[in-house]
Protein backbone atom coordinates (compact mmCIF):
# COMPACT_ATOMS: atom_id res chain seq x y z
CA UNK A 1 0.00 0.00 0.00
CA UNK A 2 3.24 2.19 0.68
CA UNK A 3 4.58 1.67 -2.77
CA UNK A 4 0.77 2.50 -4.63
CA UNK A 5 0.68 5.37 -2.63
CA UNK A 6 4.24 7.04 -3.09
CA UNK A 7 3.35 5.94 -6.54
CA UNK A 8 0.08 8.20 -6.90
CA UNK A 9 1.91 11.08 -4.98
CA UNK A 10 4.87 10.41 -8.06
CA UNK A 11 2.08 10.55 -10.90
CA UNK A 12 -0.02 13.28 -9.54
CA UNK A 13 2.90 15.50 -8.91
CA UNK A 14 4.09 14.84 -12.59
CA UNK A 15 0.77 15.87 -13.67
CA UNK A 16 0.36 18.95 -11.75
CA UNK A 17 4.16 19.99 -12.50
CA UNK A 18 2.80 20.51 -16.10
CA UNK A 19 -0.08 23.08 -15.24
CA UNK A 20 2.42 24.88 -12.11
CA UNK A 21 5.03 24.96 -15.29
CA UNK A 22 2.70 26.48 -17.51
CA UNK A 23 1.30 28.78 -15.24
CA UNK A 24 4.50 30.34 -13.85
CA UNK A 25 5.66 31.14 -17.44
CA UNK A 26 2.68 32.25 -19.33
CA UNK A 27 0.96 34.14 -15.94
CA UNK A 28 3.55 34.41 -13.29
CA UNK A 29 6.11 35.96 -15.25
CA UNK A 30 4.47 38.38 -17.11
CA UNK A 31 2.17 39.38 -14.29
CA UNK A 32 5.87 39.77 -12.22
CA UNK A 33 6.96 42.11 -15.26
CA UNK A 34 3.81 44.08 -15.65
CA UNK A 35 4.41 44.90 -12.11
CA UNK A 36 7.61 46.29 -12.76
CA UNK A 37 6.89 47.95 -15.59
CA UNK A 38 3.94 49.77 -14.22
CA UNK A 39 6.65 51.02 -11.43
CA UNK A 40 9.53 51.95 -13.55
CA UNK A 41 10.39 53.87 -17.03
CA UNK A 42 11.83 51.37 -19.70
CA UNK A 43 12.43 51.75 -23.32
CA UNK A 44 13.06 48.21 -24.58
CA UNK A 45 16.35 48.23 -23.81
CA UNK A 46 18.89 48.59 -20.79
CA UNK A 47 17.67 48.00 -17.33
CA UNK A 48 14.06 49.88 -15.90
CA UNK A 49 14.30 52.46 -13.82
CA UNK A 50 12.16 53.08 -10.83
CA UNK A 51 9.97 55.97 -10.91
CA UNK A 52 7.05 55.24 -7.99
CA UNK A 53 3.93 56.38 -9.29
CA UNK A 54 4.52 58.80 -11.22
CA UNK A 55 3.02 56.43 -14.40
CA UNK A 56 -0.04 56.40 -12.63
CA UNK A 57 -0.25 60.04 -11.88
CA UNK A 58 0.87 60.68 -15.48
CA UNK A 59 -2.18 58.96 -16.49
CA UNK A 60 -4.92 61.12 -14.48
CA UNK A 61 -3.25 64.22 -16.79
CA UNK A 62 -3.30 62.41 -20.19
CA UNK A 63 -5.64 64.23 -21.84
CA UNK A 64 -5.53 61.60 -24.64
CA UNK A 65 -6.06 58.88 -22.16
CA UNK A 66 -9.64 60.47 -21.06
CA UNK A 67 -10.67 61.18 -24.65
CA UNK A 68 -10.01 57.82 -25.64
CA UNK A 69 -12.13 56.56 -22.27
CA UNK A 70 -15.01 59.04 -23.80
CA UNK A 71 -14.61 57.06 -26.70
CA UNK A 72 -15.25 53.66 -25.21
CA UNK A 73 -18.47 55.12 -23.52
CA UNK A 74 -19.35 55.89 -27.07
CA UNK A 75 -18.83 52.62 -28.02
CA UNK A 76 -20.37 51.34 -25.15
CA UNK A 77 -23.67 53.29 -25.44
CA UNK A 78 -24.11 52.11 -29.38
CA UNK A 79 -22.47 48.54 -29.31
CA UNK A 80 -24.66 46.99 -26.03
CA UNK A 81 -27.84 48.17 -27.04
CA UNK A 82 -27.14 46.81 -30.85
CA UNK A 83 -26.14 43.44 -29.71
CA UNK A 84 -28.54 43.07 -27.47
CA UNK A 85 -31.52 43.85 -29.86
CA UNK A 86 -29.99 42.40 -32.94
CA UNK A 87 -29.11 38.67 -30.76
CA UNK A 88 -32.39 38.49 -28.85
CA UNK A 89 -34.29 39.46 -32.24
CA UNK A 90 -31.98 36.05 -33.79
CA UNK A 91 -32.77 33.92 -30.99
CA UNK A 92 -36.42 34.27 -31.47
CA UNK A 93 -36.22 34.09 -34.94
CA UNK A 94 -34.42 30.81 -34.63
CA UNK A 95 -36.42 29.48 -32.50
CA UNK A 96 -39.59 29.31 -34.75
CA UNK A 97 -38.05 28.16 -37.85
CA UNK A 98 -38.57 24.99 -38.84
CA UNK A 99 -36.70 23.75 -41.36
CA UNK A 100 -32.67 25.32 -42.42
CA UNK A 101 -31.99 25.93 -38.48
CA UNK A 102 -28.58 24.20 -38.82
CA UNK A 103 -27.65 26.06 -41.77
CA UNK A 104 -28.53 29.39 -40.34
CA UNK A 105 -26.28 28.88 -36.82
CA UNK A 106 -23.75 27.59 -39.06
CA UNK A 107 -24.22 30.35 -41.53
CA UNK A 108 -24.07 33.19 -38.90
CA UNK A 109 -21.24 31.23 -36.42
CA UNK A 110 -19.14 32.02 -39.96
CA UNK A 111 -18.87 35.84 -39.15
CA UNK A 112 -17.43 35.17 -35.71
CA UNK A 113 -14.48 32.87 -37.10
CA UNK A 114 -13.99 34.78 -39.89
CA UNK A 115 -10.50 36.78 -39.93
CA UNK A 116 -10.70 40.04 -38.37
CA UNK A 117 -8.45 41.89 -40.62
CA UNK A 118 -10.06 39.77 -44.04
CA UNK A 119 -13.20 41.54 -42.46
CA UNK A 120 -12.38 44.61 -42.06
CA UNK A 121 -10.42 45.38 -45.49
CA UNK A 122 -14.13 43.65 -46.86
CA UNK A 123 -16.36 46.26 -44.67
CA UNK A 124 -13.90 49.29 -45.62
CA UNK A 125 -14.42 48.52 -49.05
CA UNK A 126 -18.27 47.80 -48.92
CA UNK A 127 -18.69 51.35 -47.08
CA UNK A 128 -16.13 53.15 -48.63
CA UNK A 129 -17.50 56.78 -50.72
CA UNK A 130 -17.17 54.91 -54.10
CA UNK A 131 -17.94 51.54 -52.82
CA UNK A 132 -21.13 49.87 -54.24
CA UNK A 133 -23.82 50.44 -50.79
CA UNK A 134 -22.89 54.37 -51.76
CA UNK A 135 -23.02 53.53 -55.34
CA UNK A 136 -26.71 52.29 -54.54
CA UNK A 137 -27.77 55.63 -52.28
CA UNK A 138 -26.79 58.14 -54.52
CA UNK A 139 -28.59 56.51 -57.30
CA UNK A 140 -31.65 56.25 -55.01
CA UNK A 141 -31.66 59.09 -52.98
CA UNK A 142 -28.49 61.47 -54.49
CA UNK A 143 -26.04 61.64 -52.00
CA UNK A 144 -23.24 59.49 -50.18
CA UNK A 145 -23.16 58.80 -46.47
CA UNK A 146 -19.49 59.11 -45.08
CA UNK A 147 -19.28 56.05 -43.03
CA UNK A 148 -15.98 56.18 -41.78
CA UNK A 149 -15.34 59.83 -42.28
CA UNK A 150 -17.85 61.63 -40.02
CA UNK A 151 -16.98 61.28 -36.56
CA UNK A 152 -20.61 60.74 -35.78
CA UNK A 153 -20.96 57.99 -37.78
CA UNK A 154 -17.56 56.22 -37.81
CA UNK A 155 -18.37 55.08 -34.12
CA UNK A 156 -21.86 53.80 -35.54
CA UNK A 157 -20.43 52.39 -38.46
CA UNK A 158 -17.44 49.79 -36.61
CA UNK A 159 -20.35 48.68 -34.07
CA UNK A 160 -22.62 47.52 -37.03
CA UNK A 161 -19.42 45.78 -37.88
CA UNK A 162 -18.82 44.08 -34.66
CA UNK A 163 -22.27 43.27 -34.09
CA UNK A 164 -22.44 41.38 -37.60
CA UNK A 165 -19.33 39.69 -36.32
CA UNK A 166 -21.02 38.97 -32.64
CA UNK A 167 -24.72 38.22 -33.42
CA UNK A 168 -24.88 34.74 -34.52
CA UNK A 169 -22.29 33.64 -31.23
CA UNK A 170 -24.53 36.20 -28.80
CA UNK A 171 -27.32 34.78 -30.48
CA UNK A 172 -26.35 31.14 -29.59
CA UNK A 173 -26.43 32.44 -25.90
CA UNK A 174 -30.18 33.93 -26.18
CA UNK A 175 -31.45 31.10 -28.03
CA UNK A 176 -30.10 28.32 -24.69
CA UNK A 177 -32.22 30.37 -22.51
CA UNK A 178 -35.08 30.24 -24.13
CA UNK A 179 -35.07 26.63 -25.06
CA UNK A 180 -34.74 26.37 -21.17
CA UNK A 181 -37.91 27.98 -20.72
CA UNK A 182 -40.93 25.72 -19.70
CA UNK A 183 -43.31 25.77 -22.82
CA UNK A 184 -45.84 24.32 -20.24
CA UNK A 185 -45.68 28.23 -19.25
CA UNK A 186 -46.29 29.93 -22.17
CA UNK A 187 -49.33 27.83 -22.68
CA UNK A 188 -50.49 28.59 -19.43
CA UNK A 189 -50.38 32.31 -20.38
CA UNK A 190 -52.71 31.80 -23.55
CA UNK A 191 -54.96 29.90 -21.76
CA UNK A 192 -55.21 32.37 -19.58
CA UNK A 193 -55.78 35.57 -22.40
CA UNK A 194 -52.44 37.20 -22.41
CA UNK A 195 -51.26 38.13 -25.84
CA UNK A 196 -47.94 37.48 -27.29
CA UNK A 197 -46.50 40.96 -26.02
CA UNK A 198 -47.51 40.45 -22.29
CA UNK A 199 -46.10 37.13 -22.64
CA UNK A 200 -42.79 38.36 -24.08
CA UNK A 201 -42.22 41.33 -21.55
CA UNK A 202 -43.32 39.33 -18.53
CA UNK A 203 -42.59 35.79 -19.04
CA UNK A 204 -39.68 35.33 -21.69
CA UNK A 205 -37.43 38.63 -20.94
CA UNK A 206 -37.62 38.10 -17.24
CA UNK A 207 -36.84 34.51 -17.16
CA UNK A 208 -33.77 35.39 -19.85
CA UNK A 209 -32.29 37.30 -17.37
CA UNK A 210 -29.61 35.02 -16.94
CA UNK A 211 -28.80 35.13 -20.91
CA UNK A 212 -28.88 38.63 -21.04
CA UNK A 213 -26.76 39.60 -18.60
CA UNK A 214 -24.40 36.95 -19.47
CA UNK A 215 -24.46 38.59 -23.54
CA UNK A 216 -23.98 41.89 -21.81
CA UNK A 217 -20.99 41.42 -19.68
CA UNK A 218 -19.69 39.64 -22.82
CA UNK A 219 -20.44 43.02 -24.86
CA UNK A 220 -18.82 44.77 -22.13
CA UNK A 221 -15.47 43.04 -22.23
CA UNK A 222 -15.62 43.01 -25.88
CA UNK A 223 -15.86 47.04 -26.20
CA UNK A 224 -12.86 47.56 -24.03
CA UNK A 225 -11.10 44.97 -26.52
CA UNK A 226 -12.03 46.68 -29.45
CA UNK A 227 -8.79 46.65 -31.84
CA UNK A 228 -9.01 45.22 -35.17
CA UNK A 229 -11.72 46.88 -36.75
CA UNK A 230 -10.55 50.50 -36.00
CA UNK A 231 -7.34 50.30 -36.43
CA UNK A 232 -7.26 48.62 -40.19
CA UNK A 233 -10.49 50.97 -41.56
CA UNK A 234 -10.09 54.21 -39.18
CA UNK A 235 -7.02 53.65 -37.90
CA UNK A 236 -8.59 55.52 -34.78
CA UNK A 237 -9.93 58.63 -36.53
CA UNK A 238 -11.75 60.92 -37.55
CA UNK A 239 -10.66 63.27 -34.45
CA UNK A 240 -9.48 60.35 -32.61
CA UNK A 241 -13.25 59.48 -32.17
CA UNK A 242 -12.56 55.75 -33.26
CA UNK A 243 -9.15 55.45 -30.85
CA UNK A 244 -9.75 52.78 -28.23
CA UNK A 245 -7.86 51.62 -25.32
CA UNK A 246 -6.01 48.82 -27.05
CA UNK A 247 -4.82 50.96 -30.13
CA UNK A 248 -3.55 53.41 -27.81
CA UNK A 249 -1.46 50.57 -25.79
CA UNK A 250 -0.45 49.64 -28.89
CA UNK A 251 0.78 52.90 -30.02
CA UNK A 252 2.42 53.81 -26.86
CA UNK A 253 4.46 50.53 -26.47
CA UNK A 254 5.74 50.21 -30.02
CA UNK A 255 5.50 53.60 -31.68
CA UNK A 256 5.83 55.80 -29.25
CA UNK A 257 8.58 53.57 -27.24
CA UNK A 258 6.79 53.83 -23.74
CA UNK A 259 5.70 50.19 -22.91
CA UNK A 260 5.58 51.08 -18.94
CA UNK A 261 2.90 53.82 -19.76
CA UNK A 262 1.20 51.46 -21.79
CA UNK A 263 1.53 48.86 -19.23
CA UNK A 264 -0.38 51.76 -16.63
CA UNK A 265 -2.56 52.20 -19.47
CA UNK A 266 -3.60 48.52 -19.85
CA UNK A 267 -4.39 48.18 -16.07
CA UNK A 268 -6.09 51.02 -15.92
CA UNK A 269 -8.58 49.43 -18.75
CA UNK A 270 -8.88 46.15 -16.99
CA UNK A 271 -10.03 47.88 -13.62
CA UNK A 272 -12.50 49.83 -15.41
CA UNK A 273 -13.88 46.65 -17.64
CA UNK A 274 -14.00 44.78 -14.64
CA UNK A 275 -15.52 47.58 -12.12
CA UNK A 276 -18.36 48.24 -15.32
CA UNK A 277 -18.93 44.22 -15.28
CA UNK A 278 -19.41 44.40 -11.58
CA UNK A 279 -21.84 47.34 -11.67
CA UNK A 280 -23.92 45.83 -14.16
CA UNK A 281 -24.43 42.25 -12.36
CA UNK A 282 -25.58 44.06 -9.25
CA UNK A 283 -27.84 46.59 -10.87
CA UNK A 284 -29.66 44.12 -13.30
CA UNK A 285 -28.88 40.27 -12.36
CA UNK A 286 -31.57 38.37 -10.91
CA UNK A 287 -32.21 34.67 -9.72
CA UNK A 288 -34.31 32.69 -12.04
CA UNK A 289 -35.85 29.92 -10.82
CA UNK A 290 -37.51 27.59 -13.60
CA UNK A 291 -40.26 25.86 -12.41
């Protein structure tokens, strides 16, 4: 029983030594290092110098740094609403088809594996001034729309683009909780007279609660991860009102040569993301119970 024992200990240990590996070089070290960067100046090369907090009080006077945090409210404010409409409005679309349900997920799950940068040089060119959905509204209605160019619209214009990306995959989410639902329920309403707009607002929203909060701290995350799309059609204009949080990392690390700013920068955006996530599960999350 001694042997099978120290034997166990041997082959558990070997397992575990792979994940403890793993861990301490993919997350221990860099977490170590962003540490150190986020307390110290460093330019890529010779050794970082200790500065105290001075990157974090640089970042309260960055003027950039709060227009770009405007920004993401912008996004914010467009993006949640657009994926939450446009998934729940998929979900129940889904859910009374019949026949071709397969090929639809399948058909809309493409978007959200598709290339980001394939997708983006395919949506710059679709909306550009001489592209063909301009082509089509000047010869209906006279005039172009400047997608990309307006700084009211650009913001508009990269959320339609995520959200095509996002629907089918949010969608997916929506559709789960309402398969979960009790039909036994719904019938209960009808028997009872309530038409199909009672039914929706006070049987099927409230009991997708969980879905739609889950789809929303998912759209959350997602806008303060927003990289791709602006940077290869705006490339964070017009007026810097397309610049998010991750192109300005980006800039600062490897144009600009600053990767402890950008290192202040990046924690800074994962306090916020996660603070926003927090306030949002208090203020709207509710237990479901499905009877």
């Amino acid at each position: 029983m001694a042997s099978l024992s120290a034997k166990e200990k041997r082959f558990g240990t070997g397992i575990i030594a792979f994940y403890l590996t793993h861990t301490a070089i993919f997350w221990g070290y860099p977490f170590v290092w962003m540490v150190m960067l986020a307390f110290s100046r460093w330019r890529f090369v010779g050794r970082p110098t200790f500065v105290g907090l001075a990157n974090f009080l640089r970042i309260l006077q960055d003027s950039n740094f709060i227009r770009i945090v405007l920004n993401t409210l912008n996004f914010l404010a467009y993006l949640i609403p657009m994926l939450l409409i446009s998934s729940l409005i998929f979900a129940i679309a889904l859910s009374r088809m019949r026949y071709f349900k397969t090929f639809v997920v399948m058909s809309f799950l493409v978007a959200n594996v598709s290339s980001g940068v394939a997708y983006s040089i395919m949506f710059s060119n679709l909306f550009a001034v001489n592209g063909p959905l301009n082509r089509i509204v000047y010869s209906l209605f006279g005039f172009t729309i400047p997608w990309f160019s307006d700084p009211r619209l650009a913001v508009f214009s990269i959320c339609l683009i995520v959200t095509w990306k996002f629907v089918g995959y949010y969608g997916m989410i929506i559709y789960a909780g309402l398969q979960a639902i009790p039909s036994s329920l719904f019938e209960a309403a009808k028997m009872d007279g309530a038409s199909n707009w009672k039914i929706f607002w006070t049987i099927t929203l409230p009991l997708l609660n969980p879905s739609l909060i889950t789809v929303t701290v998912f759209a959350t995350t997602l806008t303060f991860g927003i990289f791709t799309e602006p940077y290869m059609i705006t490339g964070g204009g017009p007026m810097m009102r397309t610049m998010t949080l991750l192109i300005y990392m980006y800039d600062t690390a490897f144009r600009r040569i600053d990767p402890s700013y950008a290192t202040v920068v990046a924690i800074a955006t994962a306090v916020m993301s996660f603070s926003l996530v927090i306030v949002i599960r208090r203020i709207f999350e509710r237990e479901v119970a499905l009877v």
